[in-house]
Protein backbone atom coordinates (compact mmCIF):
# COMPACT_ATOMS: atom_id res chain seq x y z
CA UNK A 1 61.95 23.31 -71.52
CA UNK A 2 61.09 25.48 -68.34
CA UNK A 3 57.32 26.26 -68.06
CA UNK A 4 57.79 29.99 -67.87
CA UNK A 5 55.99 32.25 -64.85
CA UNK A 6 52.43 33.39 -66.02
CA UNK A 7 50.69 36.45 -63.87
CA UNK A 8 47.40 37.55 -65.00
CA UNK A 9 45.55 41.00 -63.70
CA UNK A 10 41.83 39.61 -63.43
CA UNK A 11 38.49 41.60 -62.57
CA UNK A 12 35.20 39.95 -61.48
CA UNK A 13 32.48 39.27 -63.82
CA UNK A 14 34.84 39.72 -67.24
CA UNK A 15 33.98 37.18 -69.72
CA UNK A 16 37.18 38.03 -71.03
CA UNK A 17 39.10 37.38 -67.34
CA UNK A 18 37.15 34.31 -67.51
CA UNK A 19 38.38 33.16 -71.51
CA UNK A 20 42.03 33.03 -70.46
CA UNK A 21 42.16 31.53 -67.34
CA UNK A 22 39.73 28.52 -68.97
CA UNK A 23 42.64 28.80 -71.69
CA UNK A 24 45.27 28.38 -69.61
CA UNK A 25 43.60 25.46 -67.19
CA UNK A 26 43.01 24.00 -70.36
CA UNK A 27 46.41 24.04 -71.59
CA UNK A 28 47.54 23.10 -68.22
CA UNK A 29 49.74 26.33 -67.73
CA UNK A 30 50.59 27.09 -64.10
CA UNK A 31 49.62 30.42 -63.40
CA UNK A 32 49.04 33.25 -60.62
CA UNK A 33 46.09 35.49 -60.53
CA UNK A 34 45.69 39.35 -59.02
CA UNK A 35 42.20 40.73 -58.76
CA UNK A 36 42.14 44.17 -59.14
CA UNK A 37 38.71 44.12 -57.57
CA UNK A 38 39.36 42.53 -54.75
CA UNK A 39 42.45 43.74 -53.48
CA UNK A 40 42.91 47.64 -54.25
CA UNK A 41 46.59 47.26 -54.07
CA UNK A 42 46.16 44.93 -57.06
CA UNK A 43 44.69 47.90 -59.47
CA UNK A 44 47.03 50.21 -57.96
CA UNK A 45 50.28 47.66 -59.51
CA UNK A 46 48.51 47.63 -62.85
CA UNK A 47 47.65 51.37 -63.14
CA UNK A 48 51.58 51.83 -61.97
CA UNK A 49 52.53 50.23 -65.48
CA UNK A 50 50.13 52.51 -67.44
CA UNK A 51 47.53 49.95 -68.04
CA UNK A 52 44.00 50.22 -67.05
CA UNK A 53 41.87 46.71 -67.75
CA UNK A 54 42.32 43.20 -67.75
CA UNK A 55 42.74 40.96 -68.46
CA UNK A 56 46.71 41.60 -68.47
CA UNK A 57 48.80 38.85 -68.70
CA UNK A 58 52.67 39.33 -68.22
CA UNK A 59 54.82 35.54 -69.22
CA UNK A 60 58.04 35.75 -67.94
CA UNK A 61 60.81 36.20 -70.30
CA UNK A 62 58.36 38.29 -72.52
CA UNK A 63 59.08 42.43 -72.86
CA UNK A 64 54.85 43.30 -73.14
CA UNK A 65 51.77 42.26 -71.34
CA UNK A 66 49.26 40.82 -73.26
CA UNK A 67 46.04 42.56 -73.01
CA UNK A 68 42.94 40.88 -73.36
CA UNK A 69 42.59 37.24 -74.43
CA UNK A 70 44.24 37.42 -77.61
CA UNK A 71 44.43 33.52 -77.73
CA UNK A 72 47.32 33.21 -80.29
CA UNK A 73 49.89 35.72 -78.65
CA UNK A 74 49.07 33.89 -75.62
CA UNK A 75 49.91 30.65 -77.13
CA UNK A 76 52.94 31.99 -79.25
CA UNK A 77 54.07 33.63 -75.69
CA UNK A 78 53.55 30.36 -73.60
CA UNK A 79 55.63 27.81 -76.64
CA UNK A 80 52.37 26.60 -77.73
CA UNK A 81 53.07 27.47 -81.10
CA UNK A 82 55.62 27.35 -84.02
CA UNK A 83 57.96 30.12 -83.21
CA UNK A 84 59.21 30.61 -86.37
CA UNK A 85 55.94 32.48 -87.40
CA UNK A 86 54.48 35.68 -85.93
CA UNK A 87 51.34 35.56 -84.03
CA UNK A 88 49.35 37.37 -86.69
CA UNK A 89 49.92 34.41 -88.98
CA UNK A 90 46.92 33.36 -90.74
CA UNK A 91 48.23 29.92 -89.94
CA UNK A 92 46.93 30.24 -86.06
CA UNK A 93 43.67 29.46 -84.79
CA UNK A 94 40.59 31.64 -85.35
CA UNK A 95 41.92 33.00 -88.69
CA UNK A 96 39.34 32.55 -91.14
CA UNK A 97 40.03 33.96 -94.64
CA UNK A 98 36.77 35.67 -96.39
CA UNK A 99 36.71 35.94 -100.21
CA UNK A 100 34.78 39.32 -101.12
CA UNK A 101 34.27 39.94 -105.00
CA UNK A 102 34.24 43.22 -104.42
CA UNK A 103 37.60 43.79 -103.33
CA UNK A 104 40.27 44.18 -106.14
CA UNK A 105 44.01 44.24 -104.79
């Protein structure tokens, strides 16, 4: 399977800009970076598609940007993870179910 194209809208000193590129080194994803700090022109792109922080990530073959590190949509995105669930599976990473007495359903 084809590694697809990864471009990710970064700004300096965002712990957030910082979570997903560590994510994707870690995974070994090839990817590009734009810094909207550093290169006006950069900013300008983003704002063009109506979005206004990073990080943004855009994975080729994908209709929406992720915003922020949202670490499972990133991996469901990338092939990372079992397609045949959503992202917003309890199944993925991070999900941690709390039982609260309190709460009848």
């Amino acid at each position: 399977m084809k590694e697809p194209k990864v471009l990710v809208y970064i700004s300096n000193n965002s712990k957030e800009c910082e979570n997903v590129i560590q994510f994707l080194q870690e995974w070994h994803i090839t990817y590009q970076t734009k810094n909207v700090n550093e290169q006006r022109a950069n900013m300008k792109e983003l704002q063009n598609l109506g979005i206004y922080g990073t990080p943004a990530i855009f994975v080729e073959g994908e209709k929406e940007p992720i915003l922020g590190f949202q670490k499972n949509k990133l991996k469901y995105y990338l092939g990372l993870a079992d397609k045949s669930m959503t992202y917003y599976s309890s199944l993925f990473d991070g999900y941690e179910h709390k039982s609260d007495n309190n709460h009848r359903f």
